[in-house]
Protein backbone atom coordinates (compact mmCIF):
# COMPACT_ATOMS: atom_id res chain seq x y z
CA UNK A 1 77.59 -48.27 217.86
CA UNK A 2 79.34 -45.22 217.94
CA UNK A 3 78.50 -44.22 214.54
CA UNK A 4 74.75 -44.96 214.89
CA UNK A 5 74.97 -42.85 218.68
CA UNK A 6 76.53 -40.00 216.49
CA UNK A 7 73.77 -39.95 213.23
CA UNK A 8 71.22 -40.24 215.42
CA UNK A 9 72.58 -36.42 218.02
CA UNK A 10 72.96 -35.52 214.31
CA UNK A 11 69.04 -36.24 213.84
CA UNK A 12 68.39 -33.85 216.69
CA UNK A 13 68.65 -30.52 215.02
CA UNK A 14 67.80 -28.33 218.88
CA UNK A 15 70.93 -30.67 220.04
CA UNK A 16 73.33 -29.75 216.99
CA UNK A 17 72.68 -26.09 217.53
CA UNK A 18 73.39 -26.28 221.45
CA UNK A 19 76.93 -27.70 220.97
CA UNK A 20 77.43 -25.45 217.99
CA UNK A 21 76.02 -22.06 220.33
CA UNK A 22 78.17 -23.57 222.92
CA UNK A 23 81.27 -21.42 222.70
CA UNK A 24 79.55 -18.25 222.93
CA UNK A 25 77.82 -19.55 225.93
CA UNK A 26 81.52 -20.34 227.20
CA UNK A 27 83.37 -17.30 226.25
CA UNK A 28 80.07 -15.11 228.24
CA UNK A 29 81.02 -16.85 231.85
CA UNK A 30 83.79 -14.87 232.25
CA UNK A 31 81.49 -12.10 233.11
CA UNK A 32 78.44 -13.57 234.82
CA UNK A 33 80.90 -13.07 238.36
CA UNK A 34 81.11 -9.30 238.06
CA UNK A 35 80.45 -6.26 235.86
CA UNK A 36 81.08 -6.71 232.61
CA UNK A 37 81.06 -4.60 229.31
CA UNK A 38 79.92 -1.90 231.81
CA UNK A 39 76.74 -3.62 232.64
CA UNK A 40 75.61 -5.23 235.64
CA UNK A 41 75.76 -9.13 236.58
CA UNK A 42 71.81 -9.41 236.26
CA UNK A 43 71.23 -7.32 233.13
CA UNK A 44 74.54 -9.31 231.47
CA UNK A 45 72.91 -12.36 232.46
CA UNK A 46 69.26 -10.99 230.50
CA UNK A 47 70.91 -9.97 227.59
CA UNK A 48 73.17 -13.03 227.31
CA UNK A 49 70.36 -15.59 227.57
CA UNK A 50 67.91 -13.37 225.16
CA UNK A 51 70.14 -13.66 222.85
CA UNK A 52 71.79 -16.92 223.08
CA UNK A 53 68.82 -19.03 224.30
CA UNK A 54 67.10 -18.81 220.80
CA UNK A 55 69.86 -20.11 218.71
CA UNK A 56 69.32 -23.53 220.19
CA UNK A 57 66.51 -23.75 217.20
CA UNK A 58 68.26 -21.79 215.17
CA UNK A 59 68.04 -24.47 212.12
CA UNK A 60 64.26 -25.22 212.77
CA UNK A 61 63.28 -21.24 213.18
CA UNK A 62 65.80 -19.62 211.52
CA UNK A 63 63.76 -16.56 210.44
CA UNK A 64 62.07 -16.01 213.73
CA UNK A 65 65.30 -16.84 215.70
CA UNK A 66 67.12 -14.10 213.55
CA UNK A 67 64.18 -11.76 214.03
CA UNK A 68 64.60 -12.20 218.22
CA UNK A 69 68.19 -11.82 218.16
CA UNK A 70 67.77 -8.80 216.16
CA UNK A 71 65.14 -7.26 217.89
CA UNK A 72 67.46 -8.00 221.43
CA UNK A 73 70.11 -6.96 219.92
CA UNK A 74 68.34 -3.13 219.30
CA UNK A 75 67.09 -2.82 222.12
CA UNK A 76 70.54 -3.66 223.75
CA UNK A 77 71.92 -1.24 221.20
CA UNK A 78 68.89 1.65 222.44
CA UNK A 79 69.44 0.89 226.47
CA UNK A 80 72.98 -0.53 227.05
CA UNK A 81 76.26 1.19 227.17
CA UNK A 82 78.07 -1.40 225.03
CA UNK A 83 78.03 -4.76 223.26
CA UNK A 84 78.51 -8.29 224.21
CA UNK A 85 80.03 -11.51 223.78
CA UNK A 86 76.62 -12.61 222.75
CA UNK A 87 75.92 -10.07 219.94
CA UNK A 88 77.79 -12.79 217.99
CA UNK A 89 74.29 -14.37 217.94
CA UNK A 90 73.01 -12.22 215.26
CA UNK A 91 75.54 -12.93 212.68
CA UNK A 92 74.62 -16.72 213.16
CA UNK A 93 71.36 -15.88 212.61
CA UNK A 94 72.04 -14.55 209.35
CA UNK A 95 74.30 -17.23 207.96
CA UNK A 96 71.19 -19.44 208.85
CA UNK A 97 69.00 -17.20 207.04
CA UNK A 98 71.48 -16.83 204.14
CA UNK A 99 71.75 -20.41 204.06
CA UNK A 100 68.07 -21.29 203.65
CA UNK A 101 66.29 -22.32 200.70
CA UNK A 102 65.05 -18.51 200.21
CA UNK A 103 67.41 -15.69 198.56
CA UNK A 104 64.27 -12.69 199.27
CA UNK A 105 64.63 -13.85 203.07
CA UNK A 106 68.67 -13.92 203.06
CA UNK A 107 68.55 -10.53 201.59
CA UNK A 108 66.37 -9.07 204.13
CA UNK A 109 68.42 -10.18 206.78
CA UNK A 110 71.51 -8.95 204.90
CA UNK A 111 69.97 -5.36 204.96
CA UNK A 112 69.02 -6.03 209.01
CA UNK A 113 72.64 -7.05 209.57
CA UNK A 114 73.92 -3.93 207.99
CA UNK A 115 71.28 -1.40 209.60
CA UNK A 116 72.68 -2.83 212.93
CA UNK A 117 76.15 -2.77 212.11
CA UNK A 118 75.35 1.33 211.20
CA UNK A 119 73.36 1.56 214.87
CA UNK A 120 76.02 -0.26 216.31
CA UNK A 121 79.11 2.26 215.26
CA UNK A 122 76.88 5.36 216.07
CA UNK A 123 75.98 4.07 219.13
CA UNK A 124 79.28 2.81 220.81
CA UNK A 125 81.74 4.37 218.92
CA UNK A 126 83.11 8.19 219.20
CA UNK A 127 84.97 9.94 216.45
CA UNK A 128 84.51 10.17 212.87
CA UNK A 129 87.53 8.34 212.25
CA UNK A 130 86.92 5.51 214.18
CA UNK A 131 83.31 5.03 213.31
CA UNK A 132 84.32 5.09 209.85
CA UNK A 133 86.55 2.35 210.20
CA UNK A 134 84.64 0.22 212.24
CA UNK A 135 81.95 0.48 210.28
CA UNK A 136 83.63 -0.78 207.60
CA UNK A 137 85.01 -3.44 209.54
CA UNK A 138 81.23 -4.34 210.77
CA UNK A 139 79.75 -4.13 207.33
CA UNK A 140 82.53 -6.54 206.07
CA UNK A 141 82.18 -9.14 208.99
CA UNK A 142 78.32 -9.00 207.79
CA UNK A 143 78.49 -9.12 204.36
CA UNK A 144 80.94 -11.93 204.82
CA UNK A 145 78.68 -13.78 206.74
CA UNK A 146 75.91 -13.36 204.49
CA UNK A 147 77.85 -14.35 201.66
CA UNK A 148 79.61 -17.37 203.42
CA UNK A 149 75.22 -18.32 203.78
CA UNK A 150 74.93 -17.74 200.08
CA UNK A 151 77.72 -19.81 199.60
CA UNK A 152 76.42 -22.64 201.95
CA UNK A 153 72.72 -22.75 200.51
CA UNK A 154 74.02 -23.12 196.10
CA UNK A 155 76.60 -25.84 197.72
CA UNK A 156 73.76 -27.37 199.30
CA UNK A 157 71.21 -26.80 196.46
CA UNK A 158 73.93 -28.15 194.06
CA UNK A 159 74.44 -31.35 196.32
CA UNK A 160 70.18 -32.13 196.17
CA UNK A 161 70.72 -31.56 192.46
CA UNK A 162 73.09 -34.38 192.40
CA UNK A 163 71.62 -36.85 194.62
CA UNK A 164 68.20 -36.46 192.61
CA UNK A 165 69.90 -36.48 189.41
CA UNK A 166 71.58 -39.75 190.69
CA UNK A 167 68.44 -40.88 192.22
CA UNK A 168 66.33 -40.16 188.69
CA UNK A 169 69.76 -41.88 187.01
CA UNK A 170 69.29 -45.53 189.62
CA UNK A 171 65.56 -45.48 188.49
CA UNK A 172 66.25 -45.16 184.72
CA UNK A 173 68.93 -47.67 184.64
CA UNK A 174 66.09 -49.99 186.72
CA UNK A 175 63.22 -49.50 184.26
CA UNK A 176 66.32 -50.23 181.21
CA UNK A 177 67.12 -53.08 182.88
CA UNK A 178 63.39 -54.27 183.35
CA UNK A 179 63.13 -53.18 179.60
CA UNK A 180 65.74 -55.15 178.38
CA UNK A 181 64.72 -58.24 180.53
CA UNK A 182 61.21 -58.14 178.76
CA UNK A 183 63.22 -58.08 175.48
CA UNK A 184 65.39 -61.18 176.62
CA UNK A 185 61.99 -62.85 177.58
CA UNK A 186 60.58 -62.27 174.17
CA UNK A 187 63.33 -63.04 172.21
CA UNK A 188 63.60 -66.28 174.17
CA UNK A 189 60.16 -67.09 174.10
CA UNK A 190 60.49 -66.62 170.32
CA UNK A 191 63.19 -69.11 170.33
CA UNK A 192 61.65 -71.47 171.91
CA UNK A 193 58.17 -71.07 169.70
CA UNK A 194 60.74 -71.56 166.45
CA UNK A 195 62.14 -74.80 168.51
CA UNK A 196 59.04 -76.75 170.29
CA UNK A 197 56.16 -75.69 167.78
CA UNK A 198 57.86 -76.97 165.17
CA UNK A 199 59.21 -80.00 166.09
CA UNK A 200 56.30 -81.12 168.07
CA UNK A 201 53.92 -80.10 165.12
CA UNK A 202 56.53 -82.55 162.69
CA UNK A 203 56.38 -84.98 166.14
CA UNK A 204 52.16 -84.60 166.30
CA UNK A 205 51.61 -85.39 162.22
CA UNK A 206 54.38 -87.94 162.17
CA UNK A 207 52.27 -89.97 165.12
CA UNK A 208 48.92 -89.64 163.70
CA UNK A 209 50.98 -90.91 160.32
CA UNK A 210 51.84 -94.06 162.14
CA UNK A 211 48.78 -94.79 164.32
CA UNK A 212 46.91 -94.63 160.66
CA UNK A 213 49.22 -96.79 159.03
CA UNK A 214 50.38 -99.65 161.51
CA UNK A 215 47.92 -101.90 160.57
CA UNK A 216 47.92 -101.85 157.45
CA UNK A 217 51.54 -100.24 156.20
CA UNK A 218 53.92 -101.28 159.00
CA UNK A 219 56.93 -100.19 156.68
CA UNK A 220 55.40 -96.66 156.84
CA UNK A 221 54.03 -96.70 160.81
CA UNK A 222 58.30 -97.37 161.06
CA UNK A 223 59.03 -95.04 158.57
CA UNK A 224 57.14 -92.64 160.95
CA UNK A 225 58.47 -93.56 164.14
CA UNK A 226 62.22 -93.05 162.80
CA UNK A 227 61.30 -89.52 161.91
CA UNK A 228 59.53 -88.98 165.37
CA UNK A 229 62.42 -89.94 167.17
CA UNK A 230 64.88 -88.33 164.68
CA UNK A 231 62.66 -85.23 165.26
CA UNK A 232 62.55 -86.00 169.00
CA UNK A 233 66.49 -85.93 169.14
CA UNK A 234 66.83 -82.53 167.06
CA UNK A 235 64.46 -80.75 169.45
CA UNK A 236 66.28 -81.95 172.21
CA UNK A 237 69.85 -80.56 170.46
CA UNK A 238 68.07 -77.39 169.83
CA UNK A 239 66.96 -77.14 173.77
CA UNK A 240 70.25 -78.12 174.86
CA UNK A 241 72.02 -75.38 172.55
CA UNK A 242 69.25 -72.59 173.86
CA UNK A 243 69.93 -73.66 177.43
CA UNK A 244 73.44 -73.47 177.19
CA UNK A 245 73.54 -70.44 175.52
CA UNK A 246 71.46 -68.91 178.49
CA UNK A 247 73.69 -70.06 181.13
CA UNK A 248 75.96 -67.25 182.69
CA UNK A 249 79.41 -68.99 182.96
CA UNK A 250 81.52 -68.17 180.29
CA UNK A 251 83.31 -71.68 180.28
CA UNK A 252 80.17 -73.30 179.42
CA UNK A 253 81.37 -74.71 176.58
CA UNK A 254 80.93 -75.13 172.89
CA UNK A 255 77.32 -75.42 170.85
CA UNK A 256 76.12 -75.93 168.35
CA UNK A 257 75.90 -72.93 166.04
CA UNK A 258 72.80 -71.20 165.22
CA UNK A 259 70.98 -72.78 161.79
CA UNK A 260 71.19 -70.76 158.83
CA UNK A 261 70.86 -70.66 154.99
CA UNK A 262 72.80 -74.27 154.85
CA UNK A 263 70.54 -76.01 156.75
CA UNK A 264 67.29 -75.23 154.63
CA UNK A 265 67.60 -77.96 152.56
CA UNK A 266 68.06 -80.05 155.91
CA UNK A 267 65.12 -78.72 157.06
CA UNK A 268 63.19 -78.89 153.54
CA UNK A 269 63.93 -82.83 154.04
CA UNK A 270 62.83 -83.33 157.46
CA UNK A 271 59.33 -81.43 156.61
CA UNK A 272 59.07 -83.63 153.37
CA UNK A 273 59.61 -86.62 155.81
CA UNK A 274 56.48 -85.55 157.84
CA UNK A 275 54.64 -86.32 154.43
CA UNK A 276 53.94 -82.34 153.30
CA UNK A 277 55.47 -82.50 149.63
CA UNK A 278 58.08 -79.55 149.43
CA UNK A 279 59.86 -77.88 146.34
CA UNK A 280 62.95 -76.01 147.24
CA UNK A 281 64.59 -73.76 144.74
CA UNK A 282 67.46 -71.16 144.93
CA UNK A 283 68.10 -68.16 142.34
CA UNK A 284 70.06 -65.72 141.68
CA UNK A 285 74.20 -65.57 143.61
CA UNK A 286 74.37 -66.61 147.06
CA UNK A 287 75.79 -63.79 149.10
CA UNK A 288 77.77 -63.96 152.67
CA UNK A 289 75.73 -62.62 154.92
CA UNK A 290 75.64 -62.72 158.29
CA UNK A 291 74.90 -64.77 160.37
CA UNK A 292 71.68 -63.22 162.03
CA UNK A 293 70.32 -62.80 158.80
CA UNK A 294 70.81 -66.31 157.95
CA UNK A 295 69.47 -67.37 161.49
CA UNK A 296 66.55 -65.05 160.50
CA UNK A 297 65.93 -66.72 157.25
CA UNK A 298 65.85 -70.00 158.83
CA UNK A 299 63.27 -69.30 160.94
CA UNK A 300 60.96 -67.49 158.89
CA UNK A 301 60.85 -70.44 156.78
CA UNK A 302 60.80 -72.86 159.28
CA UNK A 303 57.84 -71.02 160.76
CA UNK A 304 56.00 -70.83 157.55
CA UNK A 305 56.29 -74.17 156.76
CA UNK A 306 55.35 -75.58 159.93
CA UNK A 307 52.52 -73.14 159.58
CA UNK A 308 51.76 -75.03 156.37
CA UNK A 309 51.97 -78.72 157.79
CA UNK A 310 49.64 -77.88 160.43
CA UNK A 311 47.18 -75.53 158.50
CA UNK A 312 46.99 -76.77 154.90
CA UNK A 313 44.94 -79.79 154.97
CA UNK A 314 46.40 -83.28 154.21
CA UNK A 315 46.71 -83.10 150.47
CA UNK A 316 48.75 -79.79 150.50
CA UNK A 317 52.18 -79.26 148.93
CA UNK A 318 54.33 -76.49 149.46
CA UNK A 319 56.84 -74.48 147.50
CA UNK A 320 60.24 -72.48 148.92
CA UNK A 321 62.06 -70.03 147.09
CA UNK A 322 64.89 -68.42 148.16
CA UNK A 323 66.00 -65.05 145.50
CA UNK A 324 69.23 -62.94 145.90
CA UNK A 325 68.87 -60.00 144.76
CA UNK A 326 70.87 -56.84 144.06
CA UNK A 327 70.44 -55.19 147.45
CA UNK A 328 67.87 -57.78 149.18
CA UNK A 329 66.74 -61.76 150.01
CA UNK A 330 63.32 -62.63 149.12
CA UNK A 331 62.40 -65.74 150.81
CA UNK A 332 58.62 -67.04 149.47
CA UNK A 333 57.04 -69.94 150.76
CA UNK A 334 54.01 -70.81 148.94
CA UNK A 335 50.84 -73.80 149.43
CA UNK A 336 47.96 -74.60 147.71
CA UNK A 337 45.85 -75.56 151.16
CA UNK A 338 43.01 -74.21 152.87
CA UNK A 339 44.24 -70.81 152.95
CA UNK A 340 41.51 -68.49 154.44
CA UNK A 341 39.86 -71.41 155.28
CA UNK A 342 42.03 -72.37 157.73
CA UNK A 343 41.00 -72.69 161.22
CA UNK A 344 42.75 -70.31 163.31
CA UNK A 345 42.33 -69.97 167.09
CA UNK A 346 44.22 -66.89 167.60
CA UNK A 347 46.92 -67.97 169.93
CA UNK A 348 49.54 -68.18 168.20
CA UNK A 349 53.02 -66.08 167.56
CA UNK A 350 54.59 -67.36 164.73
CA UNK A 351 53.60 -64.37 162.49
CA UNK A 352 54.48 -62.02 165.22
CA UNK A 353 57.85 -63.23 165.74
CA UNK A 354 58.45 -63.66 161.97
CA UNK A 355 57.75 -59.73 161.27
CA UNK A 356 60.22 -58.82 164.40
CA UNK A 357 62.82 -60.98 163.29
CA UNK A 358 62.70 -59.34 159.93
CA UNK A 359 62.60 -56.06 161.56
CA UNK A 360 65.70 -55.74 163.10
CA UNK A 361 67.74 -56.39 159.81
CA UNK A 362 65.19 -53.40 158.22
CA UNK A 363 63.18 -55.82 156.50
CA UNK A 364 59.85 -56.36 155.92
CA UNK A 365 57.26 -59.74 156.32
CA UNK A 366 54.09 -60.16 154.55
CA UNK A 367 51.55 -63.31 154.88
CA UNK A 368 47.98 -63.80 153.39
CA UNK A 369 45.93 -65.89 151.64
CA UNK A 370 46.65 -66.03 148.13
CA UNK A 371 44.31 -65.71 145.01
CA UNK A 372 42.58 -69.05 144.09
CA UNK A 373 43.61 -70.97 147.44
CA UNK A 374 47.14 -71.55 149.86
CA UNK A 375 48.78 -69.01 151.59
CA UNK A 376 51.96 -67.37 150.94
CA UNK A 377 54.75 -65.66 153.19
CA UNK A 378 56.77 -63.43 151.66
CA UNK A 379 60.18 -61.75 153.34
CA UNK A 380 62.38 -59.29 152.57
CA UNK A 381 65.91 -58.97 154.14
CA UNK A 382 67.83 -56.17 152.97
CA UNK A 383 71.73 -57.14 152.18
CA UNK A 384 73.19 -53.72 150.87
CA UNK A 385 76.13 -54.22 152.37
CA UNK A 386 76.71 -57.48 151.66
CA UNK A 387 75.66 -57.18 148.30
CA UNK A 388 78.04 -54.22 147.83
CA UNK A 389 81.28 -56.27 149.26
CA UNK A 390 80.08 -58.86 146.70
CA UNK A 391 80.69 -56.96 143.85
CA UNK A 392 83.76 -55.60 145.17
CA UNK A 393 85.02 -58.82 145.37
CA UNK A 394 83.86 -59.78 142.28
CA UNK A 395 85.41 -56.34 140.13
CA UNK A 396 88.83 -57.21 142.19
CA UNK A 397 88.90 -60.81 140.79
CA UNK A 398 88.20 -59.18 137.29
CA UNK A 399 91.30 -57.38 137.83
């Protein structure tokens, strides 16, 4: 309560400049009974307020509050016999000035402050000695003061510097946040494209399979439903391994790792099982490579494949081939279906995500019909490195 009582007197700039104007006010009572400074009560009184009254908006005038101080202050200077308690007022007027946002203004009233200090000696001082002295004492009070304003207005310039550069910090770190949150969305959506359309496309052919053939081939109509709900229960692994990986407690547990380079022929299988006859073939030396590369591999052909078994037509077979070579993997996957022909109703993202996964390993994905009929996907995954510690290892068994 207190706190909230205090920010908002604080909020009250007229009120803030009373209390601070307040000792001046104090220290002039002393002479409101009687003469004082050789002057009488009433014209004490005059001067006092003139010059006093105005610093109460000091902070919201501060230029035309310095210019009525200084103007009462001259004509005090002109008409009375010597200063007052209140002349004070016109050195807070200048570290207000100072202190503003403009330097041309403070230096103005720097040269105003000085001028008066000069009228000040000549007027109520006698003796070159003396004048010179307090003149130098005057013109050092007022340069101090100016300078103290200086001082006051970079500190406070400096302090808006930081608070906007902190300000302009919270709203980059916001829009890398949202940025990176869009990324997580894509790559998950990506993830779970890779998972659903493929099983459900083995799940969708495997069903119109069985409805075709449980009349007349009940052996395959059962054949058929096996791989449904063997196909069933992988998707389900796959969405339980996603979702765990997404939760946010780091004791969730163990999962199932990410597929990779060893589970292509597992994968060759279960699309052979779906009825789309499928050739697999490996050359060159297998490498260890990581394993987002492998994870990337995996999917491209999974993608291409399922691409093939939904696309291709029913008498379509399709061909994988899998090359290490001396500083990349070529992964082809090859049909002689419908190609161009294919319908196509635009929708999809399985092209998309293929080219981005291949992308952030440097690589490179190309897919288009091929000469003669089919379609073919070809990917490149660059393994310099891997390649490289290869041969090392091979030159150090050599040895």
């Amino acid at each position: 309560m207190a706190g909230r009582i205090w920010n908002w007197c604080r909020g009250i700039t007229p009120l803030v400049d009373l209390f601070l104007a307040s000792p001046l006010f104090l220290l002039s009572l002393g002479y409101f009974t009687g003469p004082g400074f050789g002057l009488s009560v009433s014209a004490f009184v005059l001067i006092t307020a003139a010059l006093l009254l105005p610093l109460v908006f000091r902070r919201t005038y501060p230029r035309t509050v310095f210019a009525v101080v200084s103007l009462v202050s001259f004509v005090q200077v002109m008409l009375a016999p010597t200063p007052v308690v209140a002349n004070v007022a016109v050195l807070m007027g200048l570290y207000t000035v100072a202190a503003g946002p403009s330097f041309r203004w403070g230096l103005a009233a720097l040269g105003v402050g000085q001028l008066g200090a000069v009228l000040a000696v000549l007027r109520f001082v006698s003796g070159e000695t003396d004048r010179l002295s307090n003149l130098v004492a005057l013109s050092a009070i007022v340069a101090g003061t100016w300078l103290l304003g200086l001082h006051m207005r970079t500190r406070r310039a400096y302090l808006r510097s930081v608070e906007e550069r902190a300000a302009r910090l919270e709203r980059e770190r916001d829009t890398e946040v949202q940025i990176a949150m869009a990324a997580e969305r894509a790559r998950i959506a990506r993830e779970l494209h890779d998972v659903v359309a493929h099983n459900v496309s083995v799940i969708v052919v495997q069903a119109d399979g069985a409805s075709y053939a449980i009349e007349t081939d009940t052996a395959r109509a059962r054949a058929a439903l096996e791989a449904i709900s063997a196909t069933g229960r992988q998707a389900l692994a796959e969405m339980r391994r996603m979702l765990g990986v997404l939760r946010e407690s780091d004791d969730a547990g163990s999962y199932t790792p990410q597929p990779g380079v060893a589970q292509l022929t597992e994968l060759v299988e279960q699309i052979r099982a779906s009825g789309l006859p499928v050739e697999f073939a490996v050359e060159g030396v297998p490498l260890e490579i990581s394993q987002g590369r492998q994870l990337t591999i995996f999917r491209i052909v999974q993608e291409a494949l399922t691409n093939t078994l939904k696309h291709a037509g029913p008498r379509a077979t399709a061909r994988v081939l899998l090359h290490y070579g001396d500083d990349a993997i070529e992964v082809r996957v090859t049909d002689d279906g419908r190609g161009a022909a294919a319908l196509d109703d635009g929708s999809g993202h399985g092209l998309l995500g293929m080219r981005e996964r291949a992308v952030v390993y440097g690589g490179e994905v190309a897919a288009r019909p091929r000469v003669g009929g089919g379609f073919e996907v070809i990917a490149r995954i660059p393994v310099q490195e891997e390649a490289a510690r290869e041969r090392a290892r091979r030159e150090e068994v050599r040895r």
